[in-house]
Protein backbone atom coordinates (compact mmCIF):
# COMPACT_ATOMS: atom_id res chain seq x y z
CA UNK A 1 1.66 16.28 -17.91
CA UNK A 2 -2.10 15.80 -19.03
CA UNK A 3 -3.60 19.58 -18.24
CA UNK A 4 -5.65 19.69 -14.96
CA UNK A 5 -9.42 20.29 -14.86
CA UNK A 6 -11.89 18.71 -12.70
CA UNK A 7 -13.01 17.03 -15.69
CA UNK A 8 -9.53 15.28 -16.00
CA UNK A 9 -9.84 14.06 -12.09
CA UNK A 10 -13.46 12.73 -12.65
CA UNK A 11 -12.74 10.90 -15.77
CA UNK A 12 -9.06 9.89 -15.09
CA UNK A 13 -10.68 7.86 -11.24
CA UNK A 14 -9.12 6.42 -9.01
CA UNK A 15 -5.07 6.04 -9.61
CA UNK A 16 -3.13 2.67 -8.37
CA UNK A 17 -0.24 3.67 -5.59
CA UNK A 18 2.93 4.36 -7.09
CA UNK A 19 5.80 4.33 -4.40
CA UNK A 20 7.97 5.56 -7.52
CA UNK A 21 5.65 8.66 -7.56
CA UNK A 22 5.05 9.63 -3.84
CA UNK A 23 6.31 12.96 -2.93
CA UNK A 24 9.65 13.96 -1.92
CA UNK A 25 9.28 17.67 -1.34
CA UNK A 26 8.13 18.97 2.15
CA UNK A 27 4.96 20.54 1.43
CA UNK A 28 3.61 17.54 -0.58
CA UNK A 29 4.90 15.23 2.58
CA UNK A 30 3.15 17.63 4.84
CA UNK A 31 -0.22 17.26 3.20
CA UNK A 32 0.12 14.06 3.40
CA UNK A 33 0.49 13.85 7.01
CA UNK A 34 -2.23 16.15 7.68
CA UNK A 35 -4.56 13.97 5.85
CA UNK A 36 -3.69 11.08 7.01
CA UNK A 37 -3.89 12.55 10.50
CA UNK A 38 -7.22 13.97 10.53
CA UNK A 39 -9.71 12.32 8.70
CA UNK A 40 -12.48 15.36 8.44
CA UNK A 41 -9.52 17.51 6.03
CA UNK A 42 -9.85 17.50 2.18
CA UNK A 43 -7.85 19.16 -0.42
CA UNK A 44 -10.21 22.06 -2.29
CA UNK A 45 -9.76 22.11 -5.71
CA UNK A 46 -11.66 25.03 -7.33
CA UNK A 47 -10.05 26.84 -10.35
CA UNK A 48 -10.26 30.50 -10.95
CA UNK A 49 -11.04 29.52 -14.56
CA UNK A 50 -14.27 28.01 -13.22
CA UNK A 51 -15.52 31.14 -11.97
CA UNK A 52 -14.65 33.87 -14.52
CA UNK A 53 -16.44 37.83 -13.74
CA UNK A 54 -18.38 35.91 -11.18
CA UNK A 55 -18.50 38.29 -8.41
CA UNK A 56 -19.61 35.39 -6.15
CA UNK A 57 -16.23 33.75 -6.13
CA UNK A 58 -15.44 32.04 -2.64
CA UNK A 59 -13.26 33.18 -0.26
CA UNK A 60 -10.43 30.71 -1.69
CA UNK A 61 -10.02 29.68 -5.17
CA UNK A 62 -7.01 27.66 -6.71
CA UNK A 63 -5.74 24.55 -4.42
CA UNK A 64 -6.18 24.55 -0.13
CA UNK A 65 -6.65 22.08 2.24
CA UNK A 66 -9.15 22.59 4.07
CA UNK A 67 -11.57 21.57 7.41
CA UNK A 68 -14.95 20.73 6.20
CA UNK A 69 -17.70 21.22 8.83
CA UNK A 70 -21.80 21.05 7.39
CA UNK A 71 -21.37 21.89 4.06
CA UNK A 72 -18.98 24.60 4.98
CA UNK A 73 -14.95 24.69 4.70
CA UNK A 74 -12.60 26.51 6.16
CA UNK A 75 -8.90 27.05 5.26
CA UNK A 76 -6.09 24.97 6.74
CA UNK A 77 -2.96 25.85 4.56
CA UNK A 78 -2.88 26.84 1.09
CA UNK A 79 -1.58 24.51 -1.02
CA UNK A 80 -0.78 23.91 -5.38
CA UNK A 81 -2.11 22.40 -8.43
CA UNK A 82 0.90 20.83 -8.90
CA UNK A 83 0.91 19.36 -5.77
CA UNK A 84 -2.38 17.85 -6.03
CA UNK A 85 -1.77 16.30 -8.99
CA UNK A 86 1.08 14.41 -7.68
CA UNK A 87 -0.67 13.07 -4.86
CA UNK A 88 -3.43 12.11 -7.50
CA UNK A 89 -1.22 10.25 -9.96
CA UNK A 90 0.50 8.30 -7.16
CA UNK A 91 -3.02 6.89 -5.96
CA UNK A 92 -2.09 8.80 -2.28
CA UNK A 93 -5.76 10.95 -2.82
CA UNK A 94 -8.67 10.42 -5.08
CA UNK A 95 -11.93 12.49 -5.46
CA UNK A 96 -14.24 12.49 -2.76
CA UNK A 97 -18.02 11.78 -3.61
CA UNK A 98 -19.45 11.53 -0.20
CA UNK A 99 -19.01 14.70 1.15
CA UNK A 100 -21.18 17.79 0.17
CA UNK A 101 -19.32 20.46 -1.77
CA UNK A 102 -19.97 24.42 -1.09
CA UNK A 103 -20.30 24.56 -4.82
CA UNK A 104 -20.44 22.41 -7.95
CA UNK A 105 -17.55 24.18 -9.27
CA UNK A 106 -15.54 23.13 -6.80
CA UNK A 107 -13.85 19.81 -6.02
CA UNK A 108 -12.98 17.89 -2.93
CA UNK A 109 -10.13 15.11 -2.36
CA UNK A 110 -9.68 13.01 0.16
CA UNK A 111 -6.85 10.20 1.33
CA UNK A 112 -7.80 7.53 -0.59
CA UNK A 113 -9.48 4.51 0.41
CA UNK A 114 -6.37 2.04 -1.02
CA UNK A 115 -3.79 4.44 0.55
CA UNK A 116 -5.85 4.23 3.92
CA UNK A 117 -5.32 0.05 3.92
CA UNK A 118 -1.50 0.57 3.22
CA UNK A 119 -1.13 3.84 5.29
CA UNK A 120 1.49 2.57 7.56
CA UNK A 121 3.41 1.49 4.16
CA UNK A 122 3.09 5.34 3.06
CA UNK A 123 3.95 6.68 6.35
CA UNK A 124 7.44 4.97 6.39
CA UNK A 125 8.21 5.07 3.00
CA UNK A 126 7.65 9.15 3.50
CA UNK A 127 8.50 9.72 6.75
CA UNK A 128 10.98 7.04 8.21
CA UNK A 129 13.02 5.61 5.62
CA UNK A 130 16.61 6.48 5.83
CA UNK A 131 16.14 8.80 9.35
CA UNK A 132 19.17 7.93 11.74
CA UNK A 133 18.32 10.40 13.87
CA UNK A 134 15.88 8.81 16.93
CA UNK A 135 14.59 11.67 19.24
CA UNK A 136 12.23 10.53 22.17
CA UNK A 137 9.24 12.95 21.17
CA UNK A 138 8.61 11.65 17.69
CA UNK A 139 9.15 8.01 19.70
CA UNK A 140 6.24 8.85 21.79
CA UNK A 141 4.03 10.10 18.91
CA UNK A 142 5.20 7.29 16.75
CA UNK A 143 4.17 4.71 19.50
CA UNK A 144 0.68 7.42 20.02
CA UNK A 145 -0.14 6.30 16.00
CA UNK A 146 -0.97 2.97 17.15
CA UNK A 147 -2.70 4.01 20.22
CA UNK A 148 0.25 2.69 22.48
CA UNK A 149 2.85 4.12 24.78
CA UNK A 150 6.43 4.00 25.36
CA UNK A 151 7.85 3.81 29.01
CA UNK A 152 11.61 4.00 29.70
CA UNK A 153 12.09 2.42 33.60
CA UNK A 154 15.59 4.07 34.40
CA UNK A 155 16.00 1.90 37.16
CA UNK A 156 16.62 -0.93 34.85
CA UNK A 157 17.84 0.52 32.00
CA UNK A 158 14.99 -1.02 30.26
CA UNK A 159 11.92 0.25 27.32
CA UNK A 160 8.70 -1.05 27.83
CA UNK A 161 5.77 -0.63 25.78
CA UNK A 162 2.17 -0.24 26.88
CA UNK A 163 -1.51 0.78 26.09
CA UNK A 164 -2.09 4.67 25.78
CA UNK A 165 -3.80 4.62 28.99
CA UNK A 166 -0.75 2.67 30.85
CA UNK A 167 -2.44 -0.93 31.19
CA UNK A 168 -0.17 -3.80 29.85
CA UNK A 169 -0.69 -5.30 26.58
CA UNK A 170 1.03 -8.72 27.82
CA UNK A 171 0.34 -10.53 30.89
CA UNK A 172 3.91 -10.28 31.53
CA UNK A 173 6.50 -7.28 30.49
CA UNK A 174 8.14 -7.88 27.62
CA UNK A 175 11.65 -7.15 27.10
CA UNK A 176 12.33 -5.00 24.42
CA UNK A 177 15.27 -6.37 22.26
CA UNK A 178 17.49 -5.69 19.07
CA UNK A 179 16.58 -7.13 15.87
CA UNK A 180 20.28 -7.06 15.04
CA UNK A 181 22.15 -9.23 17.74
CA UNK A 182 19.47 -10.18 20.48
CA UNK A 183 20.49 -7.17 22.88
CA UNK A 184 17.45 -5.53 26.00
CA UNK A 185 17.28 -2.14 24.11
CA UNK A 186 18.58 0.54 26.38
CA UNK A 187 18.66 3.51 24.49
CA UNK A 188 16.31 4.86 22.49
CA UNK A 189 19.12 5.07 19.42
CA UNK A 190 20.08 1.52 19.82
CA UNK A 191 17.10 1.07 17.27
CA UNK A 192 16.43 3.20 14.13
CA UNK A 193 13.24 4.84 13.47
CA UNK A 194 11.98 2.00 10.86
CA UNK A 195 12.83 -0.48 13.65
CA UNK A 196 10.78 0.93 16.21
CA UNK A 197 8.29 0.82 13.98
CA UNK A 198 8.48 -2.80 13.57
CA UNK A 199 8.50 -3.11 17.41
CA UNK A 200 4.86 -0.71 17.76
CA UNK A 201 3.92 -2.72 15.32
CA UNK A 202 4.20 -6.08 16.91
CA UNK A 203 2.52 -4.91 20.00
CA UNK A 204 -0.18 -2.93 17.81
CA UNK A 205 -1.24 -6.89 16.08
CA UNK A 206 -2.07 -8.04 19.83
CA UNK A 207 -4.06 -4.99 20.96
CA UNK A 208 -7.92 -5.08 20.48
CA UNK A 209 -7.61 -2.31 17.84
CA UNK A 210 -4.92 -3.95 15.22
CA UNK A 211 -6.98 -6.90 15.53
CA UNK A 212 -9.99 -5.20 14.95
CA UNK A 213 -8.26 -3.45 11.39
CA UNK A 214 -6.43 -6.49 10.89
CA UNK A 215 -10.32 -8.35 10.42
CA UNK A 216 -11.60 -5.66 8.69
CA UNK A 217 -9.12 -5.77 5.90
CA UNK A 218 -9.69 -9.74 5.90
CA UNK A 219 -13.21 -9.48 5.73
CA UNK A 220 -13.33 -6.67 2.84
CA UNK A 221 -10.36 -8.39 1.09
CA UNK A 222 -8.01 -5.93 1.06
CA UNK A 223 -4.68 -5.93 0.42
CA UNK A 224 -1.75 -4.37 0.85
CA UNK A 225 -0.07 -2.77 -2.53
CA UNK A 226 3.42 -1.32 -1.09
């Protein structure tokens, strides 16, 4: 492991996404999530080392995430070196050069710009890979990610999915069926995780706000590395 300094994050730049590296414990997945869920957070990096007998040391030193509000941040959850590293190597965050820092000593990170373009990738390679366990909550704030909502009508038996603020996507309903063998999807575990995510997804491409990202990527040439 090459020794951490802010010098090493300047010089080493921007890392490529590494699927093979992406975090597996909680905490790392966590910060993830956060930062992909809020885009004013940043990880802090400011080393004690950096500050020696300084009696003006901030309130937080080491490795936090952390709200940034005019110049100012404020501590969300402490975090790790170690942590921050991985996320580095694996492309997921890269220094951010944009925002103002409290202090030259200090560092800030943000998600980075590649991982943004492939964040729905990330967010199932972390989060919904290999879940067989489909609860109607994390349905609903699945569906919420794209800006879309997820109505079950009990009185056929049937899912439908529409805009956040209940208009239709579709000038007609759409019957929600299984990948697998053609079947109306009447439970919500009739599909895995991964495979409602494929059906948001398919209504998020005809919405005004996939197509809007979907031409923005075009138009910048972006593309997708995982």
């Amino acid at each position: 492991m090459s020794k951490m300094s802010t010098e090493y994050f300047i010089r080493s730049g921007t890392q490529p996404l590494n699927k093979a590296l992406f975090p597996t414990n909680k905490k790392g997945k966590q910060i993830v999530l956060m930062l992909m869920n809020n885009d004013t957070l940043r990880i802090q990096y400011s080393p004690l080392s950096k500050w020696g007998a300084s009696v003006n040391k901030p309130e937080f030193t080491g490795t936090n995430l952390v709200g940034v509000n005019k110049g100012h941040s404020f501590l969300v959850a402490k975090s790790h070196g170690s942590t921050l590293k991985k996320l580095f190597d694996c492309g997921l965050v890269e220094v951010d050069n944009d925002t103002p820092l409290p202090d030259s000593r200090a560092l800030f990170f943000k998600f980075s710009n590649r991982a943004d373009v492939n964040r729905r990738q990330i967010f199932r390679s972390l989060f919904l890979e290999g879940r067989t366990r489909v609860i109607m909550e994390e349905l609903q704030t699945l569906a919420s990610s794209y800006g879309l909502k997820l109505i079950h009508e009990s009185l056929y038996g049937l899912f439908k999915v529409v805009n956040e603020d209940g208009t239709k996507i579709c000038k007609h309903d759409l019957v929600l069926e299984n990948p697998s063998n053609g079947d109306p999807v009447r439970k919500q575990t009739d599909l895995t995780m991964l495979e409602w995510d494929d059906i948001f997804y398919s209504f998020y491409q005809k919405t005004k706000r996939g197509k809007e990202r979907a031409a923005m990527i075009k138009e910048n040439n972006l593309e997708l590395d995982i």
